[in-house]
C-alpha atoms as a PDB file:
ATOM      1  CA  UNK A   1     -59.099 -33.420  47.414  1.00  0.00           C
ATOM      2  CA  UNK A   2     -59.304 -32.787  51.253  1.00  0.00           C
ATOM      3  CA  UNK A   3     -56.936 -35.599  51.763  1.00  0.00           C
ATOM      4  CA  UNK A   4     -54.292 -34.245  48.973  1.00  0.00           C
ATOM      5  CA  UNK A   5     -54.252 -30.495  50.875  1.00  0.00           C
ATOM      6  CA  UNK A   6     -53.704 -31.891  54.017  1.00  0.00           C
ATOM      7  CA  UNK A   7     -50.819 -34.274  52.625  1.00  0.00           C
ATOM      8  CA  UNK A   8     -49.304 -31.500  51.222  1.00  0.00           C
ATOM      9  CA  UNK A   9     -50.002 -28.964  53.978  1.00  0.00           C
ATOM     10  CA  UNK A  10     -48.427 -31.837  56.577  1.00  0.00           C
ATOM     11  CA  UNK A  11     -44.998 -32.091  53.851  1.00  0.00           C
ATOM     12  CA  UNK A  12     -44.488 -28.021  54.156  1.00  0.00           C
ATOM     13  CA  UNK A  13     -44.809 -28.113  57.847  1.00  0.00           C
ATOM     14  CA  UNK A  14     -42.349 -31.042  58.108  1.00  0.00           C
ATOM     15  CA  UNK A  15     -39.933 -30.016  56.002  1.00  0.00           C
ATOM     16  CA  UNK A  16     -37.803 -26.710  56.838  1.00  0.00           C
ATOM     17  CA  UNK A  17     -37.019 -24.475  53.839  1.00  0.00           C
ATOM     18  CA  UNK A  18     -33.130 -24.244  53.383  1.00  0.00           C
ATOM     19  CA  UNK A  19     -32.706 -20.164  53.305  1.00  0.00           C
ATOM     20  CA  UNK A  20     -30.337 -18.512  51.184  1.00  0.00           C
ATOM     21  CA  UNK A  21     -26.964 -19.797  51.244  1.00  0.00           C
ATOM     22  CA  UNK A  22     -23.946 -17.607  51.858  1.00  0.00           C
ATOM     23  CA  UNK A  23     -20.634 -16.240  53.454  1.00  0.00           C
ATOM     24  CA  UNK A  24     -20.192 -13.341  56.142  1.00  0.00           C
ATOM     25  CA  UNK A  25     -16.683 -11.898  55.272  1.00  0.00           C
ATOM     26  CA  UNK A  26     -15.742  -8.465  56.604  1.00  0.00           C
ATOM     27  CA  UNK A  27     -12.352  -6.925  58.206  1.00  0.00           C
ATOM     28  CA  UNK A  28     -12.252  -4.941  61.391  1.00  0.00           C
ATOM     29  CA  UNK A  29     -10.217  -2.166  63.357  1.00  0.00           C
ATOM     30  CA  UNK A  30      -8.498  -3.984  66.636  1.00  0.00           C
ATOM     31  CA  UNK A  31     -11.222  -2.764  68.569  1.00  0.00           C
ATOM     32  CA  UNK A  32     -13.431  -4.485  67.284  1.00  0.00           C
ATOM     33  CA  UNK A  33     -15.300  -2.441  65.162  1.00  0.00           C
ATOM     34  CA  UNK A  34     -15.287  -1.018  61.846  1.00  0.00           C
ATOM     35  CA  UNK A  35     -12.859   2.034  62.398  1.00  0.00           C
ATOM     36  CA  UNK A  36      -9.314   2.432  63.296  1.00  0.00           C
ATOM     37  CA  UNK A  37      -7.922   0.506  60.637  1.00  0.00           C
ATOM     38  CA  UNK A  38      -4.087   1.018  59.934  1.00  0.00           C
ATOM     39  CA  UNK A  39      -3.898   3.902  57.446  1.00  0.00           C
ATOM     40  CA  UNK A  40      -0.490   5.222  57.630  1.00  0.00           C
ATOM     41  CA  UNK A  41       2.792   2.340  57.830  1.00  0.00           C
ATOM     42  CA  UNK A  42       6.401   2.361  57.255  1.00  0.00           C
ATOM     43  CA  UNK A  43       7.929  -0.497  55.274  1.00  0.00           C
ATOM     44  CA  UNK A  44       8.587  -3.278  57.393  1.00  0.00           C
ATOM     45  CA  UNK A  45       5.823  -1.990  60.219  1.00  0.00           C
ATOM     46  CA  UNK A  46       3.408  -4.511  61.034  1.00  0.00           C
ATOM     47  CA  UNK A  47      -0.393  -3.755  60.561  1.00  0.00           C
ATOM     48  CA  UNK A  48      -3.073  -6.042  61.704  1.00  0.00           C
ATOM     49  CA  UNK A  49      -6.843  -6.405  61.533  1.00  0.00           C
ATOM     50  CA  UNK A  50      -9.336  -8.667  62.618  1.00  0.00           C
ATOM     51  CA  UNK A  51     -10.848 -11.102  60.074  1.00  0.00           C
ATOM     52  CA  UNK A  52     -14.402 -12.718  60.019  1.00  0.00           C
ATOM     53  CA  UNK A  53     -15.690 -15.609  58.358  1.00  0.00           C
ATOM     54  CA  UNK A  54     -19.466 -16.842  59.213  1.00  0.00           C
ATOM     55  CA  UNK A  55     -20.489 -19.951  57.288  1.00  0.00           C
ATOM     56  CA  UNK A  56     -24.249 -19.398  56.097  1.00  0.00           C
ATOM     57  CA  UNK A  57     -23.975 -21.923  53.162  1.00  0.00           C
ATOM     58  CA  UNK A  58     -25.984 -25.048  55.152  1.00  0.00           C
ATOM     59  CA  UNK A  59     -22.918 -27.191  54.469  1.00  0.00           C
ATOM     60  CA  UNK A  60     -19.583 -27.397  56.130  1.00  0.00           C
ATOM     61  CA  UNK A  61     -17.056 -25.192  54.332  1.00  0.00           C
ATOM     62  CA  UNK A  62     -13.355 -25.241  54.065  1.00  0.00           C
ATOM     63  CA  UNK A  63     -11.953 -21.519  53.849  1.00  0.00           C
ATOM     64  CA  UNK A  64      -8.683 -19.900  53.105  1.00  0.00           C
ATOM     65  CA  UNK A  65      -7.779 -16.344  53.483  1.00  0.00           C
ATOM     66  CA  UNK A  66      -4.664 -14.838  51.701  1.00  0.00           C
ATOM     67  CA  UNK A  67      -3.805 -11.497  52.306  1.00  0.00           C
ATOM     68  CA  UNK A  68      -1.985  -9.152  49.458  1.00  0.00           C
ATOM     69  CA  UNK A  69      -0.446  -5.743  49.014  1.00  0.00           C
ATOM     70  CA  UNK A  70      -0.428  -3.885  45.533  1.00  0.00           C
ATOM     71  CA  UNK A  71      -1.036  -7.868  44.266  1.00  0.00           C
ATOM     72  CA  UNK A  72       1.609  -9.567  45.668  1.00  0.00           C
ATOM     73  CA  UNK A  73       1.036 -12.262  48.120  1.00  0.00           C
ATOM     74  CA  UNK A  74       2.223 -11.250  51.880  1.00  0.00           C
ATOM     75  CA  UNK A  75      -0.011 -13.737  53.985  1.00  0.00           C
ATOM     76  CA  UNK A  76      -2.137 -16.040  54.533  1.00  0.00           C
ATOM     77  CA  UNK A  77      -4.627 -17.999  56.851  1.00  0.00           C
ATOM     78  CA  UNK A  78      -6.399 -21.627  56.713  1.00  0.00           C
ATOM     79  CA  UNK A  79      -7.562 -23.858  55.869  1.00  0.00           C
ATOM     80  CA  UNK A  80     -10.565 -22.861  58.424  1.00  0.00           C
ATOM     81  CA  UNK A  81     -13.273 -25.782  58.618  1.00  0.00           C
ATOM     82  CA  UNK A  82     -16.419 -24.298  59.513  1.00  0.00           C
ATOM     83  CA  UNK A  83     -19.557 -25.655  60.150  1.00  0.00           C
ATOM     84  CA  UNK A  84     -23.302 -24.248  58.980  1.00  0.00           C
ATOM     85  CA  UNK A  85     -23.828 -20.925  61.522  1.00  0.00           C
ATOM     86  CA  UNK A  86     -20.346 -21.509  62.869  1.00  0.00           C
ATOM     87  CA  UNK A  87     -17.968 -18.340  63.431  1.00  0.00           C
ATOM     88  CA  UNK A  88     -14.094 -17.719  62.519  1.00  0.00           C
ATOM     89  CA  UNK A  89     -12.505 -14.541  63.919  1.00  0.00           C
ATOM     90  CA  UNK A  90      -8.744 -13.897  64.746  1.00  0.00           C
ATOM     91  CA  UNK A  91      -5.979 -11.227  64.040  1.00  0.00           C
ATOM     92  CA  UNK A  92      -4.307 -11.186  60.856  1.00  0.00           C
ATOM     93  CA  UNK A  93      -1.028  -9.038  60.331  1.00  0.00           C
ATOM     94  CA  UNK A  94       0.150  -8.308  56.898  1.00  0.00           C
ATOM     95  CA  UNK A  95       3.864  -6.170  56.594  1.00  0.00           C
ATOM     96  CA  UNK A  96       4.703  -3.862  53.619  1.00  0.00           C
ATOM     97  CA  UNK A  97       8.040  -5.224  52.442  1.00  0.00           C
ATOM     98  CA  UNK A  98      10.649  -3.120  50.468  1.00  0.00           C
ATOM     99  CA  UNK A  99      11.017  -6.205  48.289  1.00  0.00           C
ATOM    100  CA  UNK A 100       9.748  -4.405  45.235  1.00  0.00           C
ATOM    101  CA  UNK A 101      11.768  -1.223  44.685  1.00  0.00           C
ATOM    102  CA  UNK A 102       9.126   0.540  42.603  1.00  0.00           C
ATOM    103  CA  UNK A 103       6.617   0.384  45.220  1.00  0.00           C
ATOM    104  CA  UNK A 104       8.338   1.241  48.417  1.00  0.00           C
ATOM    105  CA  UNK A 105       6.646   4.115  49.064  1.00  0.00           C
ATOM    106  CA  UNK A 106       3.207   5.576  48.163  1.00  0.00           C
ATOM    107  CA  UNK A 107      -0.142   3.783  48.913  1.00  0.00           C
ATOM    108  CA  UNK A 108      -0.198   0.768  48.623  1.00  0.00           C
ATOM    109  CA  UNK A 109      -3.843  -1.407  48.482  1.00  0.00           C
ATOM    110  CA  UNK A 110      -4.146  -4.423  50.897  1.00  0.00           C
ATOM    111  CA  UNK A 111      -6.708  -7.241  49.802  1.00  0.00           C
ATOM    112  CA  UNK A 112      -8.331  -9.824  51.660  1.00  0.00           C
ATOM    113  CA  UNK A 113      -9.580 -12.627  49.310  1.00  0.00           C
ATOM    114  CA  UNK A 114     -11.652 -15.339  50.488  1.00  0.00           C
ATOM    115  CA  UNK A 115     -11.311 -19.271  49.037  1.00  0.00           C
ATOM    116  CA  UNK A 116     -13.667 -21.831  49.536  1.00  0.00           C
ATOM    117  CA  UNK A 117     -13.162 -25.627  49.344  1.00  0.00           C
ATOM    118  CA  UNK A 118      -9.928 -25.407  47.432  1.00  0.00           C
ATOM    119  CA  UNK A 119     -10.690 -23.478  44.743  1.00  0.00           C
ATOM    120  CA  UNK A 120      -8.633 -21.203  42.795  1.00  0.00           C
ATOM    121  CA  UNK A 121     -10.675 -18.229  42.313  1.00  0.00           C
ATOM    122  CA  UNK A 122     -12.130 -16.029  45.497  1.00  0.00           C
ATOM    123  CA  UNK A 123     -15.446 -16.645  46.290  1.00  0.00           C
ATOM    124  CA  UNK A 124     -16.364 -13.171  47.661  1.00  0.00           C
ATOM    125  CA  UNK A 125     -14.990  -9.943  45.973  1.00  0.00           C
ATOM    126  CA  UNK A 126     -11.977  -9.177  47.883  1.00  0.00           C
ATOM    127  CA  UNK A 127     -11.534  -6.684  50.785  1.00  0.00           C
ATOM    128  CA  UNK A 128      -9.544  -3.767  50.669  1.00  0.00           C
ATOM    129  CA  UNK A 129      -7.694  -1.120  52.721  1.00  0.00           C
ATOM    130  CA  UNK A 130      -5.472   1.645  51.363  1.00  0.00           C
ATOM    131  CA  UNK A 131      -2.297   2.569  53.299  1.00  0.00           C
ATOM    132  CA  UNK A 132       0.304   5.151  52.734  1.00  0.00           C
ATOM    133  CA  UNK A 133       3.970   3.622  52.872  1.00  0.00           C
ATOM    134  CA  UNK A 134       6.610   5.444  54.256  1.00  0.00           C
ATOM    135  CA  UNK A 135      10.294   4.347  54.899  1.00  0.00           C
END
């Protein structure tokens, strides 16, 4: 019996415990924090944010990001290989077109939706900003 706990005590100290497994996804102003995020554009203006991805899954991930206003595609970013712990952060611009006459002016919602390892459905709800179109 003595011999069986410390077998099994020996096998938890060995072997780490793989901790919840997840994403870090979140949008930021240009300075860095989370204020100052474009609020009021005029069709054609460019607005841009910074994106973050964090890989927490224990695995490497492939990621794509694709950016849409009112649910039409306007960009994209990827595909971002990152490793367990690693860190993805750049600027991303996204431009309210006048490509859709109904919407030209008004506010307009801008989504961030996050992909992982090709798949066709986000893994993460999407993120969203509101902005008020002008021309």
């Amino acid at each position: 019996m003595i011999l069986g706990a410390v077998a099994t005590a020996g096998y938890v100290i060995t072997t780490p415990r793989v901790g919840e497994k997840f994403t870090e996804f979140y949008i930021l102003g240009l300075g860095g924090e989370a204020i100052n995020y474009p609020r009021e554009m005029k069709v054609g203006e460019e607005g841009r944010v910074i994106v973050s991805i964090i890989n927490r899954e224990h695995e490497t991930v492939s990621y794509r990001i694709e950016i849409s206003l009112d649910g039409v595609s306007n960009n994209q970013a990827g595909p971002l290989v990152l490793e367990h712990d690693e860190k993805w952060e750049e600027v991303i611009s996204f431009t309210p077109d006048s490509f859709n006459p109904d919407r030209r002016e008004g506010y307009q919602k801008v989504e961030f939706l996050l992909y992982k390892n090709g798949e066709n459905t986000p893994c993460l709800n999407p993120l969203h900003l509101w902005i008020l179109v002008q021309e």
